[in-house]
Protein backbone atom coordinates (compact mmCIF):
# COMPACT_ATOMS: atom_id res chain seq x y z
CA UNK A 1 0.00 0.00 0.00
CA UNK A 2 1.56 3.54 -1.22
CA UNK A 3 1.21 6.22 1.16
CA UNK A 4 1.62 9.51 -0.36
CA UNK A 5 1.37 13.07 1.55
CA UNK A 6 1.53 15.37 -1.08
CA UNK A 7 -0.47 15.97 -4.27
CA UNK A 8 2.25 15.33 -6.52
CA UNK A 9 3.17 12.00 -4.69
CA UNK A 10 -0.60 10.99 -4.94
CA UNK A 11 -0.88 11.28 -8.77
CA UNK A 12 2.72 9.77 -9.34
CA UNK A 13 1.64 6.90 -7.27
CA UNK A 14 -2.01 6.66 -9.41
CA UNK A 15 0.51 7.30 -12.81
CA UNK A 16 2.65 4.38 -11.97
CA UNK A 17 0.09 1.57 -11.00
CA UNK A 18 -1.98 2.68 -14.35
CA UNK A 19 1.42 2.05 -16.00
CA UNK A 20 2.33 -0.84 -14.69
CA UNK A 21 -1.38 -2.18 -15.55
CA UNK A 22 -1.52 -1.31 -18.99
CA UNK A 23 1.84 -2.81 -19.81
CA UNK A 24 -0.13 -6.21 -17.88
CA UNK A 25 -2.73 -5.53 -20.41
CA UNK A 26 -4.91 -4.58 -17.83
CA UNK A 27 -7.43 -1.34 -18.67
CA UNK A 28 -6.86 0.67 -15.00
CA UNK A 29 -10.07 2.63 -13.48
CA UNK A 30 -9.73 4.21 -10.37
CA UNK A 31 -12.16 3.79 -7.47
CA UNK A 32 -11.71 6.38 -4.95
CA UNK A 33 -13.12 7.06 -1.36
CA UNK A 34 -12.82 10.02 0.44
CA UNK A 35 -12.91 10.34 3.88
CA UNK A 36 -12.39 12.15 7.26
CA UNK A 37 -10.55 9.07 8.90
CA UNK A 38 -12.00 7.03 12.18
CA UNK A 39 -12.55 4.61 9.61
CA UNK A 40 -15.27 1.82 10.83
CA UNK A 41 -16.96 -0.81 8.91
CA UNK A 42 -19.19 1.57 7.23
CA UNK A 43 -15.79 3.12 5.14
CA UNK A 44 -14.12 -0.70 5.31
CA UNK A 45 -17.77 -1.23 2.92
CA UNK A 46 -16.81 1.28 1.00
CA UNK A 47 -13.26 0.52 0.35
CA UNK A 48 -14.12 -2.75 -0.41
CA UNK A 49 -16.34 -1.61 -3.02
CA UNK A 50 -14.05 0.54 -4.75
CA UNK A 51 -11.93 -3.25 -5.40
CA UNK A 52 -14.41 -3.35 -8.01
CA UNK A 53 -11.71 -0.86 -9.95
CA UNK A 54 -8.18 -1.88 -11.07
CA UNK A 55 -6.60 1.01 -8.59
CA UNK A 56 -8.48 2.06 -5.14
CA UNK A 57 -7.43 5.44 -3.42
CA UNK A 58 -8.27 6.26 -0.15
CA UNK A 59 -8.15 9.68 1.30
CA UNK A 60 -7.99 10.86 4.74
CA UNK A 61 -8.28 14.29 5.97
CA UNK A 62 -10.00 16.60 8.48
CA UNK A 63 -11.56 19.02 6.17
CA UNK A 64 -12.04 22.14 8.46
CA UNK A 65 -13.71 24.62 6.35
CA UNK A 66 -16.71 22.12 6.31
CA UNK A 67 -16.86 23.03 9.99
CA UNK A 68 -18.78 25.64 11.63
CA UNK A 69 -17.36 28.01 14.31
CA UNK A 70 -19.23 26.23 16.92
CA UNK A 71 -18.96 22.53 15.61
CA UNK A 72 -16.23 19.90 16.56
CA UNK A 73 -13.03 19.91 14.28
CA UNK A 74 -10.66 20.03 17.44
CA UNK A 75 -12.27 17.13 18.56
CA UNK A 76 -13.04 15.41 15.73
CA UNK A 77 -11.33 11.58 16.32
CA UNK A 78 -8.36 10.85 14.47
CA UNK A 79 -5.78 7.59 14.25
CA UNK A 80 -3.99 7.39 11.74
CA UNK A 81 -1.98 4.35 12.74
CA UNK A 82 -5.34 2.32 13.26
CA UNK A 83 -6.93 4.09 10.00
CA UNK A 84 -3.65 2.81 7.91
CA UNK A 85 -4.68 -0.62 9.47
CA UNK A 86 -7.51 -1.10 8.14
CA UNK A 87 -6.84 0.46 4.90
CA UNK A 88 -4.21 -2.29 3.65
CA UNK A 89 -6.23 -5.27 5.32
CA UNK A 90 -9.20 -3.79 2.95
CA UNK A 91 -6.76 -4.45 -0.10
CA UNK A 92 -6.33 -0.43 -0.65
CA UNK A 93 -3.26 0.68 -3.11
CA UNK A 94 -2.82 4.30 -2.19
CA UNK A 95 -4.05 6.49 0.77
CA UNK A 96 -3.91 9.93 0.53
CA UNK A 97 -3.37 11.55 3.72
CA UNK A 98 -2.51 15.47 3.42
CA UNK A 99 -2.27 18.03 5.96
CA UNK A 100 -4.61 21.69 5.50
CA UNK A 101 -1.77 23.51 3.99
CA UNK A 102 -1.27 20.94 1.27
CA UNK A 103 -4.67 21.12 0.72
CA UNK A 104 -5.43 24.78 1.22
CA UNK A 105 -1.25 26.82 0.91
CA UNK A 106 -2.79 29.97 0.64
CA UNK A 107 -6.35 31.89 1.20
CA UNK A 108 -8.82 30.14 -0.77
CA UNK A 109 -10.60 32.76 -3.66
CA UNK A 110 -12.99 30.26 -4.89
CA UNK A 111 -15.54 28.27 -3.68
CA UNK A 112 -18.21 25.59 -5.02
CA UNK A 113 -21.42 25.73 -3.94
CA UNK A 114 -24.72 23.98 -4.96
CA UNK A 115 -27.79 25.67 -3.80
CA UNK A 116 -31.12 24.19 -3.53
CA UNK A 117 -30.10 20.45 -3.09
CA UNK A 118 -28.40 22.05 0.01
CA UNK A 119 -30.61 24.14 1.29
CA UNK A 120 -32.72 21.86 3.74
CA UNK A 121 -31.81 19.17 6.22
CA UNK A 122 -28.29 19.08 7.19
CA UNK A 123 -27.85 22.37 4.95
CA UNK A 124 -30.22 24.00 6.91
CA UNK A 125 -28.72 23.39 10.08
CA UNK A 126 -24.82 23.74 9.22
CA UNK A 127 -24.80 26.91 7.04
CA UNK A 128 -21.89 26.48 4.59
CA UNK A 129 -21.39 23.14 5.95
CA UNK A 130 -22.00 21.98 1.89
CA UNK A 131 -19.85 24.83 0.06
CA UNK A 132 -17.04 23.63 2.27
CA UNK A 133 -17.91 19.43 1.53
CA UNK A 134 -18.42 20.53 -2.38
CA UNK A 135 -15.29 22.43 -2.79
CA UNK A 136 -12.79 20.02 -0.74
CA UNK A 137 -14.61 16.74 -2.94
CA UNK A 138 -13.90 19.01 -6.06
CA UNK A 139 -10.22 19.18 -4.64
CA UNK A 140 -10.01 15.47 -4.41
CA UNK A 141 -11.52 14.83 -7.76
CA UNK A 142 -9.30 16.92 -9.68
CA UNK A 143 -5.64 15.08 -7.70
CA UNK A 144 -6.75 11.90 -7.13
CA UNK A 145 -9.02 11.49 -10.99
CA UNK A 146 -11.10 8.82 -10.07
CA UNK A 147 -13.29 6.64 -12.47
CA UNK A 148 -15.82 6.15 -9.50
CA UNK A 149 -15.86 7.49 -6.19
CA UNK A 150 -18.08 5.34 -3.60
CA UNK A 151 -20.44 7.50 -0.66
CA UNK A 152 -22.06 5.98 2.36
CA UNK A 153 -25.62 6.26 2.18
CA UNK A 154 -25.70 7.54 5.87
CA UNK A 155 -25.04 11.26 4.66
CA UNK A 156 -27.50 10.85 1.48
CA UNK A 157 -27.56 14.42 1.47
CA UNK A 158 -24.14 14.81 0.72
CA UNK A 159 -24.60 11.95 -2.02
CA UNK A 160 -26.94 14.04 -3.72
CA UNK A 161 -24.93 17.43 -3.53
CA UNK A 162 -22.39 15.77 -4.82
CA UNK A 163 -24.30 14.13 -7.53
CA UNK A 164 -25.65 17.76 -8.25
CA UNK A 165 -22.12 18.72 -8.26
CA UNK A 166 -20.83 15.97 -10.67
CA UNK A 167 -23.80 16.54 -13.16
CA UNK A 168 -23.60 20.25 -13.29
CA UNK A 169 -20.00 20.21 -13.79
CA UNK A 170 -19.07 17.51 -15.92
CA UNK A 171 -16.80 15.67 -13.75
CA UNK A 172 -15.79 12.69 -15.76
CA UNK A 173 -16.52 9.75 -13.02
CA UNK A 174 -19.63 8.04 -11.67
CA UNK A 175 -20.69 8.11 -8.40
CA UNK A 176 -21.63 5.03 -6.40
CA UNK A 177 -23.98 5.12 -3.60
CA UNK A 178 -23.47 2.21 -0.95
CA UNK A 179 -25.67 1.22 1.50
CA UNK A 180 -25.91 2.33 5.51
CA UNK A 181 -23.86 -0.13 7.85
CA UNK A 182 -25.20 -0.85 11.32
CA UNK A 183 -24.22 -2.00 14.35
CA UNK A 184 -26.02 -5.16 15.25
CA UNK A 185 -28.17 -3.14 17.19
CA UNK A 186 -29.09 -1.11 14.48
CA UNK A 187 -27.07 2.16 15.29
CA UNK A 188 -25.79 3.81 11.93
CA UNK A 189 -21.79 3.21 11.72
CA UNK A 190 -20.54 6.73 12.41
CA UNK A 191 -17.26 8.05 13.57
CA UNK A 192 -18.77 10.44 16.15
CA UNK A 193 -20.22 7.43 17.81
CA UNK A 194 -17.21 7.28 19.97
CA UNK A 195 -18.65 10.64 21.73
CA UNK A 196 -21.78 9.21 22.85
CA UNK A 197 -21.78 7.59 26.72
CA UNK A 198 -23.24 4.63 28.08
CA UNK A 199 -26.76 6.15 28.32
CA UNK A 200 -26.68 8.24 25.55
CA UNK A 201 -25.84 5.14 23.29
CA UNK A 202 -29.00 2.67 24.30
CA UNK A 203 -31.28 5.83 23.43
CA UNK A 204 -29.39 6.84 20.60
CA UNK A 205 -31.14 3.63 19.67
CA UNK A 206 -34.43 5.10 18.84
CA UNK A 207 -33.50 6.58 15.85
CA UNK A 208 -33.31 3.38 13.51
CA UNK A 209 -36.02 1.75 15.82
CA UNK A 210 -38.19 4.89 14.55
CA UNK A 211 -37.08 4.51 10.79
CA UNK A 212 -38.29 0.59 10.78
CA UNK A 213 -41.04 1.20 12.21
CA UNK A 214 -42.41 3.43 9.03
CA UNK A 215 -43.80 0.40 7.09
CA UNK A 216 -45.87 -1.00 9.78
CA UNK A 217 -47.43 3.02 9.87
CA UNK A 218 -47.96 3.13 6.68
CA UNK A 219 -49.44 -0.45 6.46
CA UNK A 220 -51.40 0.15 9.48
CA UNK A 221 -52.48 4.00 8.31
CA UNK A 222 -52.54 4.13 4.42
CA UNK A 223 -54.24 7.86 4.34
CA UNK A 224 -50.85 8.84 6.55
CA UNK A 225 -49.11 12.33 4.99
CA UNK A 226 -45.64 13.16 5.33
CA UNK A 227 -46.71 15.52 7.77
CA UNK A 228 -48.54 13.11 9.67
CA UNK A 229 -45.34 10.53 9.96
CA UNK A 230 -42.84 13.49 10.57
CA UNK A 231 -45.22 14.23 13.88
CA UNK A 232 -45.38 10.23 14.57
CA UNK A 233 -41.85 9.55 14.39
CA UNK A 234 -40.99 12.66 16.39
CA UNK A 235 -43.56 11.69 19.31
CA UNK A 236 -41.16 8.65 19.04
CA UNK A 237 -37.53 10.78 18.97
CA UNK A 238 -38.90 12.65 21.72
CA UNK A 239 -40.04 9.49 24.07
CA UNK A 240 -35.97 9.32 24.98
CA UNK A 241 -35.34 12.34 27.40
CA UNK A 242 -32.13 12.97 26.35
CA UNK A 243 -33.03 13.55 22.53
CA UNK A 244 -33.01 16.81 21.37
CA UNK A 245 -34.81 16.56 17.42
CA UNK A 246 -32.30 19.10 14.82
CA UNK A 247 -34.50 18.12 12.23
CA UNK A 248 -37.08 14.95 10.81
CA UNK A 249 -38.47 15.62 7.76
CA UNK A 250 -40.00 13.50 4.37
CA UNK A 251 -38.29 14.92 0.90
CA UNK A 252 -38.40 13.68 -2.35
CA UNK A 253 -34.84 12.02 -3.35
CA UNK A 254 -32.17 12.82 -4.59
CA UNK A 255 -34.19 16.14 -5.56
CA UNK A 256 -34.90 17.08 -1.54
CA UNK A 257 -37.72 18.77 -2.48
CA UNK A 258 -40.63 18.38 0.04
CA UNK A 259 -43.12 16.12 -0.20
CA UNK A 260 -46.64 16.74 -1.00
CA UNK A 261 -48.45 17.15 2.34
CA UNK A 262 -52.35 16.47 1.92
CA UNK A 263 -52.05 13.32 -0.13
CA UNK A 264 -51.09 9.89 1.30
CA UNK A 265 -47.65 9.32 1.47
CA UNK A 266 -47.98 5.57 0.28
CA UNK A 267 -49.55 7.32 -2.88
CA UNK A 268 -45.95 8.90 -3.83
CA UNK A 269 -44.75 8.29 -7.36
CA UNK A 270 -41.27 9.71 -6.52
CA UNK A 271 -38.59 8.48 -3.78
CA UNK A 272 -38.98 9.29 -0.98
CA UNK A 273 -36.20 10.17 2.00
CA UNK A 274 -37.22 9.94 5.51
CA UNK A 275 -34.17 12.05 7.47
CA UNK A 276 -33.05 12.54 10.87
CA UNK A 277 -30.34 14.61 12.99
CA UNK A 278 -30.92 14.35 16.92
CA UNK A 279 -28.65 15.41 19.17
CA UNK A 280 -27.64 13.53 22.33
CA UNK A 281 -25.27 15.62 24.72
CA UNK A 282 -22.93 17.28 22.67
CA UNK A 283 -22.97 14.62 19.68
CA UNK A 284 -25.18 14.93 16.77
CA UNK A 285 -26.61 12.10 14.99
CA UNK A 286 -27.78 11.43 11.55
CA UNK A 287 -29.93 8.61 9.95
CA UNK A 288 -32.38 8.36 6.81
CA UNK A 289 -34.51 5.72 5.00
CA UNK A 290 -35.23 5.51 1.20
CA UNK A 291 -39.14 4.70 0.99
CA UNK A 292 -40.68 3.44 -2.41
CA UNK A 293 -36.93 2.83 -4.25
């Protein structure tokens, strides 16, 4: 596994395996995943889908002008050793692991940003949480050149900004959404996880317990609006004392537009996304649900 710190190590290291393939008469395509580190088993899914290309690339890096002033980059967790670790026993060929000034040497004068798609959930909530997740992804697109570049499910917003980005720019690569990873409990995979104490854990719980129970609503209540499950599900949320509801809300996906409120949801002919951020203490949690894929 190649280890490269610097932008023009990362691309030699991508020229030289797609060298060393084509003389193997092998066609190279890069897979790519980008990441924040504190891998789990939700990345390890992803890195073991980008095996599907010739050459994977993982990148790690803190990207701090995604933060807000108020939000956790200081503490965000970080191991690089462990990270490392898992990268080569998921069969990875090169991780890319700069520091902020290779990534930003001087005062940034440009900036991508994708309204609408944004604007709601997560957007809502973090303002210019998305320019800064947009601009850094553009970044990484343009070093590492990927073929496909794979996105956990768990931040489907961010799939579909980025989607929105990759359309409306012409990026030459596919993305590849890949499915949520759970604990056996069925807590989302998450790197904040680690913040959460022994209390705050078994009630984090509620979250995916309220997302599963949607089909037995909607069986059970067929007239049910998307208004009507937002204000059953966060009766639910709210049954744990130490929940504190950001947001739950019923879009259409990958558009995020809302949903139509005074016809039955089960009556949709678009996808649907069911999304959640609750905080508990001083860690915030996402979660979602496709309905009607």
């Amino acid at each position: 596994m190649i280890i490269a710190r610097t932008i023009s190590d990362m691309r030699a290291a991508v020229n030289t395996l797609k060298q060393q393939q084509i003389a193997a008469g092998i066609v190279p395509s890069v897979g790519f995943v980008p990441t924040m580190g504190y891998l789990h088993e939700g990345h390890a899914s992803l890195m073991r889908a980008a095996k599907d290309c010739s050459i994977s690339v993982l990148s790690i890096f803190v990207n701090p002008i995604q933060f807000g002033p108020n939000e956790d980059l200081d503490r965000y967790p970080r191991d690089e050793a462990r990270d490392l670790q898992l990268a080569e026993q998921c069969g990875v060929d090169v991780v890319f692991l700069p520091t902020v000034d290779i990534m930003y040497p001087s005062a940034r004068k440009t900036t991508i940003q994708v309204t609408d798609v944004s604007a709601r959930l997560c957007g809502a909530s973090r303002p210019g949480h998305f320019d800064g997740v947009t601009t850094v992804v553009a970044k990484l697109f343009n070093i590492v050149k990927p073929d496909r570049a794979y996105f956990g499910m768990k931040d489907a917003q961010q799939v579909a900004v980025i989607q929105q980005m990759v359309d409306d720019l012409n990026f030459d690569l596919t993305i590849v959404p890949c499915p949520i990873v759970r604990e056996q409990d069925g807590l989302a995979l998450s790197s904040r996880n680690v913040y959460l104490c022994a209390e705050e854990r078994e009630q984090a719980l509620v979250l995916s317990q309220a997302l599963q129970s949607i089909d037995a609503l909607l069986e059970q209540h067929p007239s049910l609006t998307a208004a009507d499950l937002v204000t059953v599900l966060q009766e639910t949320i709210t049954t744990k004392p130490l929940a504190k509801i950001d947001y739950v809300e019923v879009l259409q996906f990958p558009s995020l537009q809302p949903q139509l409120t005074n016809e039955p949801l089960v009556q949709s002919q678009t996808q649907v996304i069911v999304a959640l951020a609750v905080h508990f203490g001083r860690t915030r949690l996402i979660d979602n649900r496709l309905l009607f894929a």
